[in-house]
C-alpha atoms as a PDB file:
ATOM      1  CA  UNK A   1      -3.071  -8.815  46.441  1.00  0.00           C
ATOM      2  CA  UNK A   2      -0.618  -6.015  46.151  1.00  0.00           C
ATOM      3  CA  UNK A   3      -0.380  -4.112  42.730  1.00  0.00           C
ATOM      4  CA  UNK A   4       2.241  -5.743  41.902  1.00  0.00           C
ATOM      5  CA  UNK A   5       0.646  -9.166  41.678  1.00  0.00           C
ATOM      6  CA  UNK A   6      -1.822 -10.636  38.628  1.00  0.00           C
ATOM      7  CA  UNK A   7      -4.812 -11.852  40.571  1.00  0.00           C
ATOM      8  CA  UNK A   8      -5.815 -13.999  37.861  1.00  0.00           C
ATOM      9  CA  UNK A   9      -3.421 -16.373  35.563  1.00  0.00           C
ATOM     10  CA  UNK A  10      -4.469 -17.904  32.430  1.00  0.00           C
ATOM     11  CA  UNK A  11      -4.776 -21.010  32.368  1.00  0.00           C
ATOM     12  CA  UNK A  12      -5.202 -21.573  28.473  1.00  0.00           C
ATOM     13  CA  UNK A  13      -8.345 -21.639  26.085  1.00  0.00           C
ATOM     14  CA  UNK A  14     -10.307 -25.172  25.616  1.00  0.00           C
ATOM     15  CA  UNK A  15      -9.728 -26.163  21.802  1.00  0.00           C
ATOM     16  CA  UNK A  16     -12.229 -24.928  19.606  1.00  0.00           C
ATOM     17  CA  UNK A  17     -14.184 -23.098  21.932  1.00  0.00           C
ATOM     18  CA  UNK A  18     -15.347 -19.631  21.745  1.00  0.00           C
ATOM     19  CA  UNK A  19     -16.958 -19.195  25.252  1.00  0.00           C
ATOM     20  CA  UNK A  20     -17.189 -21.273  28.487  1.00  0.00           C
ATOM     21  CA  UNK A  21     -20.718 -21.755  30.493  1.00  0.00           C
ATOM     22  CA  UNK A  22     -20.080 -24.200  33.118  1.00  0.00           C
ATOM     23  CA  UNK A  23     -17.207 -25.108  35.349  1.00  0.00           C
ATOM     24  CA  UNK A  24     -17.210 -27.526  38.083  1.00  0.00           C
ATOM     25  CA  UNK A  25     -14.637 -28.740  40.650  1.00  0.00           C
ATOM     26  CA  UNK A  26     -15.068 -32.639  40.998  1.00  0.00           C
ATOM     27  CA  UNK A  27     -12.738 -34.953  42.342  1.00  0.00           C
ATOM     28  CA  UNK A  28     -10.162 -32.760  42.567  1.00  0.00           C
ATOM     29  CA  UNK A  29      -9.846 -31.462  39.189  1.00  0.00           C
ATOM     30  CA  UNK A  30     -11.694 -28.645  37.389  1.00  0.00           C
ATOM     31  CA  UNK A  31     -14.243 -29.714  34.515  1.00  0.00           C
ATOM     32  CA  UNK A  32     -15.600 -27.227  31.803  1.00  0.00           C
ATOM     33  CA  UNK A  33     -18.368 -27.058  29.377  1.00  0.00           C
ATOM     34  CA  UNK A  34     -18.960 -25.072  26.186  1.00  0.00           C
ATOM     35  CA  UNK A  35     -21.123 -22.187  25.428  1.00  0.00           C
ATOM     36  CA  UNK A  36     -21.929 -23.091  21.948  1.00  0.00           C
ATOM     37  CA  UNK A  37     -20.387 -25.890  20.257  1.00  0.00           C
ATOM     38  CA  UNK A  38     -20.061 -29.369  21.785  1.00  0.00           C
ATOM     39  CA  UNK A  39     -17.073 -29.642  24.475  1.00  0.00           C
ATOM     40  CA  UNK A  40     -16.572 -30.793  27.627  1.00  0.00           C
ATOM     41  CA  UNK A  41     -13.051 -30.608  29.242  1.00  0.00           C
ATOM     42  CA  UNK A  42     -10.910 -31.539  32.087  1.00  0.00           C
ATOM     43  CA  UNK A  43      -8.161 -29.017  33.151  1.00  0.00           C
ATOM     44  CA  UNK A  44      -4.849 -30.720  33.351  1.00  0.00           C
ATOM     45  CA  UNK A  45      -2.633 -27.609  34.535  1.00  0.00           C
ATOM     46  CA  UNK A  46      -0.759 -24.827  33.139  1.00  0.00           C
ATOM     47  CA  UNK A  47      -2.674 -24.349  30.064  1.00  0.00           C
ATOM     48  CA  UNK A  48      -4.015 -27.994  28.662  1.00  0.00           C
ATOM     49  CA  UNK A  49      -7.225 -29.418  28.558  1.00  0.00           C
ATOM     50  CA  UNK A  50      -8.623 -32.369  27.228  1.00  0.00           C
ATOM     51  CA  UNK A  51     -11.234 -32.857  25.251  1.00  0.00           C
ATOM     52  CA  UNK A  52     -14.200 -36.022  27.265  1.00  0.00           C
ATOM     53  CA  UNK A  53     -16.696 -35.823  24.480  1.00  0.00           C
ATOM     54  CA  UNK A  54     -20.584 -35.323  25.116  1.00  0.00           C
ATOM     55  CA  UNK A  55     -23.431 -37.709  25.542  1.00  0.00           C
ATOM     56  CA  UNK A  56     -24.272 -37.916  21.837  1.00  0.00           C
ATOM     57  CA  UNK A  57     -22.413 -35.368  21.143  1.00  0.00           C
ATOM     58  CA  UNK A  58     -24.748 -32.714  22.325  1.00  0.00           C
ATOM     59  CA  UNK A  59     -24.154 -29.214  23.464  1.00  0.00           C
ATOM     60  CA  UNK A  60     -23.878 -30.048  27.114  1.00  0.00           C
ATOM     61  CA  UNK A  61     -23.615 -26.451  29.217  1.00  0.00           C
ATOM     62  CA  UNK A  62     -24.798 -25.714  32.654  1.00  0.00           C
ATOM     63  CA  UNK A  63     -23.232 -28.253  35.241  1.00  0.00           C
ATOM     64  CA  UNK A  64     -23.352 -29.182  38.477  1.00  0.00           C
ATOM     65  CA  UNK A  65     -21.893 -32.240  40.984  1.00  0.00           C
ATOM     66  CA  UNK A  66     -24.620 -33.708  42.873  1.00  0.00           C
ATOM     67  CA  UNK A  67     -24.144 -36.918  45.135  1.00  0.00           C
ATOM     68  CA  UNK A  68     -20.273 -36.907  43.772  1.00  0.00           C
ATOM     69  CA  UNK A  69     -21.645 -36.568  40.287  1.00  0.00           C
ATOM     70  CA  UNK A  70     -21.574 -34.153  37.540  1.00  0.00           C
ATOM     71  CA  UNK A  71     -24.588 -33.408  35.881  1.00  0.00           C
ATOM     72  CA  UNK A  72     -24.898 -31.501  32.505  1.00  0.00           C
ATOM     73  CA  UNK A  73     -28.174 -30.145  31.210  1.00  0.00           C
ATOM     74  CA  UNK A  74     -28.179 -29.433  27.511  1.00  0.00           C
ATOM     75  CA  UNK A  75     -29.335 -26.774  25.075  1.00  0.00           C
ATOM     76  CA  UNK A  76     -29.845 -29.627  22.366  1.00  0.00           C
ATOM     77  CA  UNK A  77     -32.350 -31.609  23.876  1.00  0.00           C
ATOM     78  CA  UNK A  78     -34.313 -31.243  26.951  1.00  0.00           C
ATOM     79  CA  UNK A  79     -32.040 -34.145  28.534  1.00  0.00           C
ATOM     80  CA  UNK A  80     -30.040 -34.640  31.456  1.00  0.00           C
ATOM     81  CA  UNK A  81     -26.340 -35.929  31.337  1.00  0.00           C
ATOM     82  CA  UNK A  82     -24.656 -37.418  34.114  1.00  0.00           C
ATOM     83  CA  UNK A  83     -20.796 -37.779  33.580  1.00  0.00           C
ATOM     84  CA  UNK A  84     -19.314 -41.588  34.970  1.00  0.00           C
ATOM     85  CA  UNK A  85     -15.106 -40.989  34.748  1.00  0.00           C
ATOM     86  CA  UNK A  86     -15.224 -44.521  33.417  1.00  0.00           C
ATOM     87  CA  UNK A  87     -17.967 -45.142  31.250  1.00  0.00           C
ATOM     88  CA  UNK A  88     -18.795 -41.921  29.800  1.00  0.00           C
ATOM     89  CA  UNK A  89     -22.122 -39.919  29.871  1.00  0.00           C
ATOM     90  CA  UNK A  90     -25.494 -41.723  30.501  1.00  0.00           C
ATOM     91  CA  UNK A  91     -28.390 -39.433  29.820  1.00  0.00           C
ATOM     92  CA  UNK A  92     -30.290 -39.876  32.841  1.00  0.00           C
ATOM     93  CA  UNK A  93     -33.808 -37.427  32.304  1.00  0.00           C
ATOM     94  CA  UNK A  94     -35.762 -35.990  29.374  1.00  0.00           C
ATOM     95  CA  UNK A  95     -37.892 -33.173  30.139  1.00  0.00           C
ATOM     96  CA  UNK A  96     -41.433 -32.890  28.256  1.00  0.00           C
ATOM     97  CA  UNK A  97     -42.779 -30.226  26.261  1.00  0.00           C
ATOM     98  CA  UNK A  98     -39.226 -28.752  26.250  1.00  0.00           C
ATOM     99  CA  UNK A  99     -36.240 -28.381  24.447  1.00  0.00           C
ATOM    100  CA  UNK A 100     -33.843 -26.969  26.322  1.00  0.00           C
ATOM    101  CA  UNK A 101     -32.129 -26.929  30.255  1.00  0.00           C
ATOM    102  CA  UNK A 102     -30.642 -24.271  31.622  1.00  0.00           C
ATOM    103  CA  UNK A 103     -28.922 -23.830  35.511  1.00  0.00           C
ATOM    104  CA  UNK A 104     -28.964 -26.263  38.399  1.00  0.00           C
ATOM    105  CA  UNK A 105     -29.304 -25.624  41.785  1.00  0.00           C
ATOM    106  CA  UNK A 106     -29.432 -27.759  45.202  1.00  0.00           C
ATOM    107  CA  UNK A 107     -31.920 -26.838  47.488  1.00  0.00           C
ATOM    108  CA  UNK A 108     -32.951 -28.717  51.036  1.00  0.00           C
ATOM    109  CA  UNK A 109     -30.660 -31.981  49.290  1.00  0.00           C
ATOM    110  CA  UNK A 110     -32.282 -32.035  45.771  1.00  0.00           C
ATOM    111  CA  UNK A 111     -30.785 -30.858  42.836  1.00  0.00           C
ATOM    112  CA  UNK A 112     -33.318 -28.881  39.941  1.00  0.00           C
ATOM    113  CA  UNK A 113     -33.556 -27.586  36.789  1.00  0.00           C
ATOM    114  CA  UNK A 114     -34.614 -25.036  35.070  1.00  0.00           C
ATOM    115  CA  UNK A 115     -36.136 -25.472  31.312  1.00  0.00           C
ATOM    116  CA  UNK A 116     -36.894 -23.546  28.325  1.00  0.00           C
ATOM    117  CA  UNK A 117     -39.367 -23.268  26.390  1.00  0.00           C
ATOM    118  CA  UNK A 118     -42.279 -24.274  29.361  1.00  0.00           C
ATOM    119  CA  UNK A 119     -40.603 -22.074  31.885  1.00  0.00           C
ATOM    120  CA  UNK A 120     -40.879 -24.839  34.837  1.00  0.00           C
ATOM    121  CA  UNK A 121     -38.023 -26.208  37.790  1.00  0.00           C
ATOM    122  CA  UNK A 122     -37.947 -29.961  37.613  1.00  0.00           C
ATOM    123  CA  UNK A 123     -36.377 -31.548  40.691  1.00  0.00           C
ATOM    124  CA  UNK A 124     -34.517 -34.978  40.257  1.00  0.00           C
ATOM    125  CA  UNK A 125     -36.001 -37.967  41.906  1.00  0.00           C
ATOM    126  CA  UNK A 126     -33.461 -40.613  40.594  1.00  0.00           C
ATOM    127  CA  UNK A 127     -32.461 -42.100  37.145  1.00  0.00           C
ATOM    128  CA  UNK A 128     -35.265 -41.102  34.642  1.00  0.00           C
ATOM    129  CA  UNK A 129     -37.693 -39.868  37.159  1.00  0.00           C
ATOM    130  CA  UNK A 130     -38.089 -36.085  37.766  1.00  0.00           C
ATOM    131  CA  UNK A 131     -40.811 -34.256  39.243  1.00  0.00           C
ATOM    132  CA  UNK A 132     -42.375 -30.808  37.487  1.00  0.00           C
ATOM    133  CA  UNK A 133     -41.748 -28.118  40.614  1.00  0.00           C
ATOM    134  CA  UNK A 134     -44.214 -25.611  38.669  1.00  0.00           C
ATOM    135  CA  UNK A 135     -44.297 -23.230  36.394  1.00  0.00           C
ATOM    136  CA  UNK A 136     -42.536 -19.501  37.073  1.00  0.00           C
ATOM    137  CA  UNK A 137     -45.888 -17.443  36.198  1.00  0.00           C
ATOM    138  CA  UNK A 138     -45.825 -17.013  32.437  1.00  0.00           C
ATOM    139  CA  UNK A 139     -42.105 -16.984  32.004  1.00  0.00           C
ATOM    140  CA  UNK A 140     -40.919 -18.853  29.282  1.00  0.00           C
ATOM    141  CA  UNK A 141     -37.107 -19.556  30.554  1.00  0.00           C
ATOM    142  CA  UNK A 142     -35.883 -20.421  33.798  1.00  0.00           C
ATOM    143  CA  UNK A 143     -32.020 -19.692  34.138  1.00  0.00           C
ATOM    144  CA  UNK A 144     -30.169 -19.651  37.045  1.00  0.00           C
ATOM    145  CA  UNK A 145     -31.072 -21.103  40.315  1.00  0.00           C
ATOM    146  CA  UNK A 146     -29.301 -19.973  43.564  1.00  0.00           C
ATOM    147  CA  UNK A 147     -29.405 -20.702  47.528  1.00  0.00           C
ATOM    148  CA  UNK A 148     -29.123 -17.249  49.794  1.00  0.00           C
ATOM    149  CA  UNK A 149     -29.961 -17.701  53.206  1.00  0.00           C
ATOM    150  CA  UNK A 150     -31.586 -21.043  53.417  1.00  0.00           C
ATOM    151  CA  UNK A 151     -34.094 -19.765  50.871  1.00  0.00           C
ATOM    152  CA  UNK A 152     -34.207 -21.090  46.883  1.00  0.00           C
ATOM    153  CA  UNK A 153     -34.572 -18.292  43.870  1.00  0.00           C
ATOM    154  CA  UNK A 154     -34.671 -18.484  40.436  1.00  0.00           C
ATOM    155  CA  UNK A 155     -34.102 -15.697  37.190  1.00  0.00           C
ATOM    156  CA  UNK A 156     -36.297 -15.600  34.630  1.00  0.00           C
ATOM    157  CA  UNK A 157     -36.630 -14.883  30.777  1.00  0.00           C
ATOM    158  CA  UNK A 158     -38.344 -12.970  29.251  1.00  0.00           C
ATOM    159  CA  UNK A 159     -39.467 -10.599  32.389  1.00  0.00           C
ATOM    160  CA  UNK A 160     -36.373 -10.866  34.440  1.00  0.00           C
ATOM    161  CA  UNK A 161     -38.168 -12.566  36.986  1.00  0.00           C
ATOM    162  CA  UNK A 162     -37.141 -13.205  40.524  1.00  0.00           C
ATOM    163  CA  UNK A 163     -39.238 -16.096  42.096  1.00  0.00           C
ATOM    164  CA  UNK A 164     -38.874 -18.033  45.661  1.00  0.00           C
ATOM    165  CA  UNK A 165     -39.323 -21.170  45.462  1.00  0.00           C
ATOM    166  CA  UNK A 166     -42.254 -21.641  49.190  1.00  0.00           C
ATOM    167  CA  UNK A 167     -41.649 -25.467  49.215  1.00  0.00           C
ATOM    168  CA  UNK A 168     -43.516 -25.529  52.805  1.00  0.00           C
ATOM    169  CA  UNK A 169     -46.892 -23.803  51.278  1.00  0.00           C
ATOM    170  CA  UNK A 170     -49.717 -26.614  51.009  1.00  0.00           C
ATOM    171  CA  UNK A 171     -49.869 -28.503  48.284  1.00  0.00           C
ATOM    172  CA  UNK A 172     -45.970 -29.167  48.208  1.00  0.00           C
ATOM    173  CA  UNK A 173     -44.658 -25.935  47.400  1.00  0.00           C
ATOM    174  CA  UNK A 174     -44.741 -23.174  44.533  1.00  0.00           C
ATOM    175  CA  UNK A 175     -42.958 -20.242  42.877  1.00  0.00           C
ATOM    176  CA  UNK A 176     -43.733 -16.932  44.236  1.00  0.00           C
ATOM    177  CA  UNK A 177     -42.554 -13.716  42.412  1.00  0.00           C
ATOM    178  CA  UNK A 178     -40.564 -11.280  44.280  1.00  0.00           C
ATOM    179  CA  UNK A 179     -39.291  -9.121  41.784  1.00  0.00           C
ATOM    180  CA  UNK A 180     -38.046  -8.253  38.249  1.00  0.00           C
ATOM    181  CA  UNK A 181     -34.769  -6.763  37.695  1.00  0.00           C
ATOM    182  CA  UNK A 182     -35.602  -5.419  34.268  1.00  0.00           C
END
């Protein structure tokens, strides 16, 4: 860009919504969630969007497409939304002993979770079945999950952690700390 051209253009505000967290690119079009209040949108150029709904309607924020799918974890319920363009949302996981999700990820072709208040990575095994990846030492959220260089990290709360997730240790892999930004 020269300094004459706007890198960015706006591309309007999704109704009633005070603050974005997810956005996705699925099928083409770009999908949004809201921060705080129920919302999930589909961006239909220049500066409309319209409204899907949530899976009852729950605060559905981080997302992610897995397997041509979007997923939505929620900060309502410990659940698991997966968006179907023509039937809706299906809530397709409910994660014990917590209350919240927080970021996906997609690491050696599964897709995980991270949860509040237990601090663990669940990884998705199918409809209703996920499997408890551990628990980040005594961390009590697990926020975002990211790829970088083959290798699969998550960010903690409260300790700012940094953990790696060793998935070819014995025992079928755990969390090792290898930092704290805070």
């Amino acid at each position: 860009f020269d300094d004459k051209t706007e890198p960015w253009i706006a591309c309007g505000q999704l109704p009633g919504v005070e603050a974005i967290n997810g956005l996705v690119a699925y099928r083409g079009q770009l999908y949004a969630s809201s921060l705080y209040s129920p919302g999930f949108f589909r961006y239909e150029g220049g500066t409309t969007w319209t409204s899907l709904g949530t899976a009852n309607s729950r605060r559905v924020e981080a997302l992610a497409v897995y397997n041509g799918e979007i997923f939505a974890g929620s900060y309502d319920a410990a659940e698991i939304h997966r968006y179907e363009p023509d039937g809706g949302w299906q809530v397709v996981g409910s994660l014990a002993d917590n209350t919240q999700t927080y970021g996906f990820g997609i690491y050696e072709g599964s897709l995980y979770v991270g949860t509040w208040p237990t601090g663990c990575v669940y990884r998705y095994d199918g409809p209703n079945a996920w499997t408890n990846c551990g628990r980040l030492g005594e961390e009590k959220e697990v926020m975002p999950l990211a790829l970088y260089n083959g290798l699969f990290y998550a960010g903690t709360l409260p300790l700012a952690g940094v953990y790696r997730f060793d998935n070819h240790l014995a025992g079928g892999g755990q969390w090792s700390p290898v930092g704290r930004i805070d």
